[in-house]
PDB file of N, CA and C in Angstrom:
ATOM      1  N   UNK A   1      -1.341 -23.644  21.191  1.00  0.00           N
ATOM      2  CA  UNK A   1      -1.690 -22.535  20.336  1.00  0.00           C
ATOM      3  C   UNK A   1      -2.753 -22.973  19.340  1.00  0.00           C
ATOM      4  N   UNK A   2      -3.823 -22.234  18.747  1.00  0.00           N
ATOM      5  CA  UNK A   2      -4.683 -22.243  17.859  1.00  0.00           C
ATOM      6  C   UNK A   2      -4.296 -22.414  16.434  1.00  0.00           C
ATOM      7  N   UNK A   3      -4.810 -23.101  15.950  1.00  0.00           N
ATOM      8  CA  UNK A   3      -4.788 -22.889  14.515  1.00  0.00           C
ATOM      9  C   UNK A   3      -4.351 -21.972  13.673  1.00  0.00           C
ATOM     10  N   UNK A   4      -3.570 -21.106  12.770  1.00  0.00           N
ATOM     11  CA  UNK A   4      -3.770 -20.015  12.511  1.00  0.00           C
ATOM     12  C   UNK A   4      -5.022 -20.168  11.373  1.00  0.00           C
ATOM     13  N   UNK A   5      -5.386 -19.116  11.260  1.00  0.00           N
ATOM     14  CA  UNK A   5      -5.898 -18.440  10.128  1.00  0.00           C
ATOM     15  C   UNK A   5      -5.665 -18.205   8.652  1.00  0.00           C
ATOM     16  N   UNK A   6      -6.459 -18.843   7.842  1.00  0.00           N
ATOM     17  CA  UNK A   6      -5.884 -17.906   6.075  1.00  0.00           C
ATOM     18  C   UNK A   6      -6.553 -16.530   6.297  1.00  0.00           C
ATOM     19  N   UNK A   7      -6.091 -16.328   4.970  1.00  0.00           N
ATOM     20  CA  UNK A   7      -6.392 -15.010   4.617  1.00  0.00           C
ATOM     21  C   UNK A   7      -8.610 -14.655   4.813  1.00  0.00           C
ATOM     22  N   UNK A   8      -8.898 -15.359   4.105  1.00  0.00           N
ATOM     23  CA  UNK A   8     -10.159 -15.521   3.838  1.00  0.00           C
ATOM     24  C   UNK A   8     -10.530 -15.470   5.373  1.00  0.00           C
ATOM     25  N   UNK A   9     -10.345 -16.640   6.205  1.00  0.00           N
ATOM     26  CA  UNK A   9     -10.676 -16.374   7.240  1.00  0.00           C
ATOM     27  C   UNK A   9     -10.697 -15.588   8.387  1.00  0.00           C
ATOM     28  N   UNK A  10      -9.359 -14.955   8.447  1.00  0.00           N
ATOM     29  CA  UNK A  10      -9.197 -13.997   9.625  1.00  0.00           C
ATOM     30  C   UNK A  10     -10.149 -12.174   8.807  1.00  0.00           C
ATOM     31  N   UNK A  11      -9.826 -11.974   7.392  1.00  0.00           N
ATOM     32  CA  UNK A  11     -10.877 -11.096   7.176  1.00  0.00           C
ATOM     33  C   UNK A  11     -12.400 -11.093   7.637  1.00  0.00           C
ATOM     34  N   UNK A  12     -12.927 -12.453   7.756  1.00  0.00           N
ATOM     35  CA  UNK A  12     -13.732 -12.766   7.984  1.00  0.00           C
ATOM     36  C   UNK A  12     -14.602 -12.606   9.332  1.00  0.00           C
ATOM     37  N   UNK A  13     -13.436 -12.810  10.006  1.00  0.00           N
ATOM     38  CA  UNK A  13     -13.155 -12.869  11.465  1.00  0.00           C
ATOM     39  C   UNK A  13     -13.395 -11.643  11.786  1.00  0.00           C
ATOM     40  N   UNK A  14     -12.580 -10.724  11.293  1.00  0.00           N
ATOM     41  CA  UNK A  14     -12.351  -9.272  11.229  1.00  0.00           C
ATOM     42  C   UNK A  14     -13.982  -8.128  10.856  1.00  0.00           C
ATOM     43  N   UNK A  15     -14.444  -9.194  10.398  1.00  0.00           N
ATOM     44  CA  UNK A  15     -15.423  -8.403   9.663  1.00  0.00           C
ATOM     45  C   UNK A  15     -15.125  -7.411   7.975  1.00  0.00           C
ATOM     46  N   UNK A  16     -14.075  -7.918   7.535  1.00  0.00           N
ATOM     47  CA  UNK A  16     -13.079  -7.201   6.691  1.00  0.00           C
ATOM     48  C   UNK A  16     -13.650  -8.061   5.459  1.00  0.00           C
ATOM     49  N   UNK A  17     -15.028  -7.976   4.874  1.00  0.00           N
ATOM     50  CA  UNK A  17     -15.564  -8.301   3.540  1.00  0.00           C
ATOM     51  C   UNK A  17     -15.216  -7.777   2.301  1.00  0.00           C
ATOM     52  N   UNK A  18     -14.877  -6.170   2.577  1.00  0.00           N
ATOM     53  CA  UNK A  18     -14.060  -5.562   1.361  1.00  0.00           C
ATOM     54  C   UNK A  18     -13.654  -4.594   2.176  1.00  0.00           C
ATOM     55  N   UNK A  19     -12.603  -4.022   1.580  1.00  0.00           N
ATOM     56  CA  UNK A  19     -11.589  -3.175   1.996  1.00  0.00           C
ATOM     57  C   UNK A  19     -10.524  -2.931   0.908  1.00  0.00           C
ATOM     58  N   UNK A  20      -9.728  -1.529   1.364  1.00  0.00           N
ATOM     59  CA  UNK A  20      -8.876  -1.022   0.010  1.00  0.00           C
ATOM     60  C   UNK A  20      -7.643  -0.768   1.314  1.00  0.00           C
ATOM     61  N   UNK A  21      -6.598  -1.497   0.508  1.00  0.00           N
ATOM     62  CA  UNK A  21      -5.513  -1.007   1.098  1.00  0.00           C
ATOM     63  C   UNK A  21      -4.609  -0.415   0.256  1.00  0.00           C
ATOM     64  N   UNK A  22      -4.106   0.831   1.195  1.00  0.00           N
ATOM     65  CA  UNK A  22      -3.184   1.957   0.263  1.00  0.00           C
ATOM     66  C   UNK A  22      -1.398   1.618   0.370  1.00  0.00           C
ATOM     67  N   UNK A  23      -0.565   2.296  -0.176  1.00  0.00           N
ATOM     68  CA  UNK A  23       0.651   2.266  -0.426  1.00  0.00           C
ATOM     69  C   UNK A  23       1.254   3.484  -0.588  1.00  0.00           C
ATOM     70  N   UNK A  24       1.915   3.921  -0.357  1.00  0.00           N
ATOM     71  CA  UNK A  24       3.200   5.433  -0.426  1.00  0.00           C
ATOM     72  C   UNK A  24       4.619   4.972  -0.439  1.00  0.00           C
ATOM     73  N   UNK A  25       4.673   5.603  -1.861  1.00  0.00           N
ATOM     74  CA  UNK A  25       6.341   5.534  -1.506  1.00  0.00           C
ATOM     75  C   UNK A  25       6.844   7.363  -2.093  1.00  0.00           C
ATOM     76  N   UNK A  26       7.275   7.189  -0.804  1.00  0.00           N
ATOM     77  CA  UNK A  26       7.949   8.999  -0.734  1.00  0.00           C
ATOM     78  C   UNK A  26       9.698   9.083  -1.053  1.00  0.00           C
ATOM     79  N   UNK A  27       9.976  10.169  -1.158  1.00  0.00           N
ATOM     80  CA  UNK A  27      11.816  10.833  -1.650  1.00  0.00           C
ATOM     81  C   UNK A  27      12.461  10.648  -0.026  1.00  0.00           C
ATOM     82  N   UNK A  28      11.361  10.174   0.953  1.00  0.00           N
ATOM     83  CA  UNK A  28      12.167  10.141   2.357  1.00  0.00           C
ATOM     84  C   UNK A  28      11.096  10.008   3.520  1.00  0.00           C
ATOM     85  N   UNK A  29      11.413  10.099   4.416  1.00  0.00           N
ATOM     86  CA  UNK A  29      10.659  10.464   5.729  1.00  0.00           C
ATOM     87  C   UNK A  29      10.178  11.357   6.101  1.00  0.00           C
ATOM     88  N   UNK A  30      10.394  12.822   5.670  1.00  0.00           N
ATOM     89  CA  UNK A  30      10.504  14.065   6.886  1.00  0.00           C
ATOM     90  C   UNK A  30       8.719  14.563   5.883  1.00  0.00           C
ATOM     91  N   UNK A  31       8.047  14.695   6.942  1.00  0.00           N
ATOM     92  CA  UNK A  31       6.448  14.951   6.156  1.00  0.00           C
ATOM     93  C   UNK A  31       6.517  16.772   5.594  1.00  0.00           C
ATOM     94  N   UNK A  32       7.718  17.159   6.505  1.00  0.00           N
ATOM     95  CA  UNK A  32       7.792  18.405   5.602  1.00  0.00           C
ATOM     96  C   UNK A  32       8.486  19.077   4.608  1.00  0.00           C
ATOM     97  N   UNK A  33       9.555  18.220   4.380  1.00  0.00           N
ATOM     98  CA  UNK A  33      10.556  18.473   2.913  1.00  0.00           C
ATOM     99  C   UNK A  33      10.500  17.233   2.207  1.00  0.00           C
ATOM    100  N   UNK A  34       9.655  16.007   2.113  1.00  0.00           N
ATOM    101  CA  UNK A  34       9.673  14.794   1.068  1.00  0.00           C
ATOM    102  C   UNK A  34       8.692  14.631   0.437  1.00  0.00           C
ATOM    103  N   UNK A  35       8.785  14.217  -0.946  1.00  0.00           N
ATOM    104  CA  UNK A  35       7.397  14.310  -1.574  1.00  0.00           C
ATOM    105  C   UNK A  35       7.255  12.748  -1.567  1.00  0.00           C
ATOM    106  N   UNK A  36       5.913  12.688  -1.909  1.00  0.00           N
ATOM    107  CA  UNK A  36       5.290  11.598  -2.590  1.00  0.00           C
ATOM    108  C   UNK A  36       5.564  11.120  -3.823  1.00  0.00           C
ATOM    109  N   UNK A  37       6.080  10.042  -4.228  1.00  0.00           N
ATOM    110  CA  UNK A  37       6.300   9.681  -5.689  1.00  0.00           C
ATOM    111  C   UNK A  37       5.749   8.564  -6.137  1.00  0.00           C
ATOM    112  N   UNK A  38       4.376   7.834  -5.446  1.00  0.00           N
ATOM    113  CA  UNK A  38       4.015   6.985  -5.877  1.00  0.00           C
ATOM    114  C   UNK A  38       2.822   6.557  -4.482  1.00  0.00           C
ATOM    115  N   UNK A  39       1.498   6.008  -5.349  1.00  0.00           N
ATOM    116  CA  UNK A  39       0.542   5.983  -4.895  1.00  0.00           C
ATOM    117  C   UNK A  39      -0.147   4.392  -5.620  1.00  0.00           C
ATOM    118  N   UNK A  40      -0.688   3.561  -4.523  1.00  0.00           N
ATOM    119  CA  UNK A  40      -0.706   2.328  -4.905  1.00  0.00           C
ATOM    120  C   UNK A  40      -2.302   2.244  -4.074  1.00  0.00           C
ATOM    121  N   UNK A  41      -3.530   1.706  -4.826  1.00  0.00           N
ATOM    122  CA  UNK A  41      -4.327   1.292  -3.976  1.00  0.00           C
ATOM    123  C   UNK A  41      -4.721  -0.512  -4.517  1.00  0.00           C
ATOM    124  N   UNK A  42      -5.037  -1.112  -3.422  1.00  0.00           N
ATOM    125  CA  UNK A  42      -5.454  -2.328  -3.949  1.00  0.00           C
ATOM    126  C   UNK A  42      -7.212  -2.738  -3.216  1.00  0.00           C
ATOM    127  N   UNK A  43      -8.284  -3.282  -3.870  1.00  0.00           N
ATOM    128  CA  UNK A  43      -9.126  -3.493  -3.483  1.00  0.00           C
ATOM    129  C   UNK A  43      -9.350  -4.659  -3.247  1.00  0.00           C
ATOM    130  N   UNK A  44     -10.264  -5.763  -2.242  1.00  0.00           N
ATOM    131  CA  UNK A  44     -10.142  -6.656  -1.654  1.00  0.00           C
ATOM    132  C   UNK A  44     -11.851  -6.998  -1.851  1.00  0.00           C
ATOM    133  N   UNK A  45     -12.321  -8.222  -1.990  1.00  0.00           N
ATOM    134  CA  UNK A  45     -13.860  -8.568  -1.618  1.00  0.00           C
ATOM    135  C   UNK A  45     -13.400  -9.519  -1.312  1.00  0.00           C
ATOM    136  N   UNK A  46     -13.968 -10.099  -0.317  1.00  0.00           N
ATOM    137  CA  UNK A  46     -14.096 -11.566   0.225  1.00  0.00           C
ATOM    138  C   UNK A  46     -13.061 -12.150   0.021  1.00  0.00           C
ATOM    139  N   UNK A  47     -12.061 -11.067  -0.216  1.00  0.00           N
ATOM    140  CA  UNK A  47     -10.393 -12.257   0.624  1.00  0.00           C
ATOM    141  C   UNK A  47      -9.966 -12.134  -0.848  1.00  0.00           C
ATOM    142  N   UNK A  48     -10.312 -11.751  -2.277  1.00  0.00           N
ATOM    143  CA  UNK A  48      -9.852 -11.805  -3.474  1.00  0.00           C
ATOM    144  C   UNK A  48      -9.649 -10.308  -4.021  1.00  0.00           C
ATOM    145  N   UNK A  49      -8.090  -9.722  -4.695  1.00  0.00           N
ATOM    146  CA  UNK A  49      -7.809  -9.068  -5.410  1.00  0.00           C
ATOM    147  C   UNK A  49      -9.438  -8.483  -6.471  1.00  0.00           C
ATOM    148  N   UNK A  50      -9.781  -7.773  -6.165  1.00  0.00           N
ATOM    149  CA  UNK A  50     -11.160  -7.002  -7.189  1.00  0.00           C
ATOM    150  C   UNK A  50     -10.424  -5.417  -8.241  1.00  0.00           C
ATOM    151  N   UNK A  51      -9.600  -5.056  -7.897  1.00  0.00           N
ATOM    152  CA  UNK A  51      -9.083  -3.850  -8.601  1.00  0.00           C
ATOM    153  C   UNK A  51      -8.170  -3.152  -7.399  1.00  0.00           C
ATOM    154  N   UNK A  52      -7.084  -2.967  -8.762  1.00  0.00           N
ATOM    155  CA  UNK A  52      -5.896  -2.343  -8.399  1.00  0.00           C
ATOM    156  C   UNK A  52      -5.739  -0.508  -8.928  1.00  0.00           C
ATOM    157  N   UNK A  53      -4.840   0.261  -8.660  1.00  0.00           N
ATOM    158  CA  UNK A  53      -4.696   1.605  -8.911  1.00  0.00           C
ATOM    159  C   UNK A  53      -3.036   1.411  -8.423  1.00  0.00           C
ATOM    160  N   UNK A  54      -2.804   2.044  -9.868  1.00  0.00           N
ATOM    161  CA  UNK A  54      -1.123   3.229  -9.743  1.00  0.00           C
ATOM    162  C   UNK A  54      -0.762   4.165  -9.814  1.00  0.00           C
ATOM    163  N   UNK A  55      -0.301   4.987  -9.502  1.00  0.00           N
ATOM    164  CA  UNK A  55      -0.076   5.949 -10.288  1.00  0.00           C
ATOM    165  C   UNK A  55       1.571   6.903  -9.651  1.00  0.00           C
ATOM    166  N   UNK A  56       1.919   6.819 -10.576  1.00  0.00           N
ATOM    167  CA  UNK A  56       3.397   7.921 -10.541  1.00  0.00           C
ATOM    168  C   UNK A  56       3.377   9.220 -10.547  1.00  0.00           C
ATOM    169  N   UNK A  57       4.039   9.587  -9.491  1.00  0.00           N
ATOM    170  CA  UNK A  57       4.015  11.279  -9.357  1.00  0.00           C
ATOM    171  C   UNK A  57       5.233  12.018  -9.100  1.00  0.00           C
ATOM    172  N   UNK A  58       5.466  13.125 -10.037  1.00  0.00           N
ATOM    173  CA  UNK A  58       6.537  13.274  -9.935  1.00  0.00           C
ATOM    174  C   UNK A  58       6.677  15.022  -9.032  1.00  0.00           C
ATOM    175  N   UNK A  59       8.022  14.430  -8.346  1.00  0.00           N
ATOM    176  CA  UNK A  59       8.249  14.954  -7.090  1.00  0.00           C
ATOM    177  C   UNK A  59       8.549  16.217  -7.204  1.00  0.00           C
ATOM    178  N   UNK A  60       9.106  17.076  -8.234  1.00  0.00           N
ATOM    179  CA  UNK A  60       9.359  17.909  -8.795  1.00  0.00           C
ATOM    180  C   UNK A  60      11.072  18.026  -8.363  1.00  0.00           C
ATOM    181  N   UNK A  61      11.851  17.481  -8.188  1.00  0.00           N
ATOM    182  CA  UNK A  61      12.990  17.459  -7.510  1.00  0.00           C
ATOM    183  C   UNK A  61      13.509  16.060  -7.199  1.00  0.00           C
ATOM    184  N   UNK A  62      14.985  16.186  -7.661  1.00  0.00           N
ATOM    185  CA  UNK A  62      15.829  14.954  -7.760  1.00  0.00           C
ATOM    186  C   UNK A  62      15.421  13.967  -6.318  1.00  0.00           C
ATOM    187  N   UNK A  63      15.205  12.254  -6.829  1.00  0.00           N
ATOM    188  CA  UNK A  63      15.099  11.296  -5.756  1.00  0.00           C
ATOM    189  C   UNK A  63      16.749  11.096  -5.476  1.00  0.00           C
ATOM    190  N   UNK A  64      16.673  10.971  -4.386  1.00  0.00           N
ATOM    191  CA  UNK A  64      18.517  10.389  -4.109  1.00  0.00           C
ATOM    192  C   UNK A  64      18.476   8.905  -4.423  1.00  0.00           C
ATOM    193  N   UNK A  65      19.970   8.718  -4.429  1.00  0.00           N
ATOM    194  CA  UNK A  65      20.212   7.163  -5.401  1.00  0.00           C
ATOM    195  C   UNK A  65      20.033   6.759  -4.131  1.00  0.00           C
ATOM    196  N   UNK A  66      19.708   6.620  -2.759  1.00  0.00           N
ATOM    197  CA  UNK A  66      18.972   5.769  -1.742  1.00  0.00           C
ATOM    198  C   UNK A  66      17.938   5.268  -1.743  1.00  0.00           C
ATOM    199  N   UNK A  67      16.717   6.183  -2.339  1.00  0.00           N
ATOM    200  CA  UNK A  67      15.347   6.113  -2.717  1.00  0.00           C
ATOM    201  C   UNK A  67      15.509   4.853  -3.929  1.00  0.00           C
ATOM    202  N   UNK A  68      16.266   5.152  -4.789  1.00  0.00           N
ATOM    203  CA  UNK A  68      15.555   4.404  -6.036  1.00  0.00           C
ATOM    204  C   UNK A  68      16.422   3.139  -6.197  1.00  0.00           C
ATOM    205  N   UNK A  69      16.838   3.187  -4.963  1.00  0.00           N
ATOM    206  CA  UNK A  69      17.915   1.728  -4.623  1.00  0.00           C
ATOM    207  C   UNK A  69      17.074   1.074  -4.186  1.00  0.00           C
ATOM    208  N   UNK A  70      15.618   1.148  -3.428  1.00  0.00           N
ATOM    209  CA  UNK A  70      15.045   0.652  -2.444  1.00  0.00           C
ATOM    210  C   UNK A  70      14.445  -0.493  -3.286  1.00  0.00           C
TER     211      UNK A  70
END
């Protein structure tokens, strides 16, 4: 087997110089009765953290104590 890869490198590899990766955390699964309650983006250059985003949203309706167990 090959070497693996760091981070730096397999982006690299990838062609993945900057990029934003997102996050969701929802009241559940079902895309037509669960809301969204949280929105996360993170930005990436050359394999290093460049800027982050949060933000809380509220669902308008009780999370079950499953959700906020997670």
């Amino acid at each position: 087997m090959g070497n693996p890869l760091d981070r730096k490198s397999l982006l690299k590899t990838l062609n993945l110089s900057r990029f934003t990766a997102f996050d969701f955390e929802t009241t559940g699964l079902d895309p037509y009765n669960d809301r969204i309650i949280e929105i996360a983006a993170i930005r990436f250059e050359d394999g290093e953290i460049t800027d982050r985003y949060v933000e809380l949203i509220n669902p308008e309706r009780p999370i079950s104590r499953m959700i906020t167990e997670i």
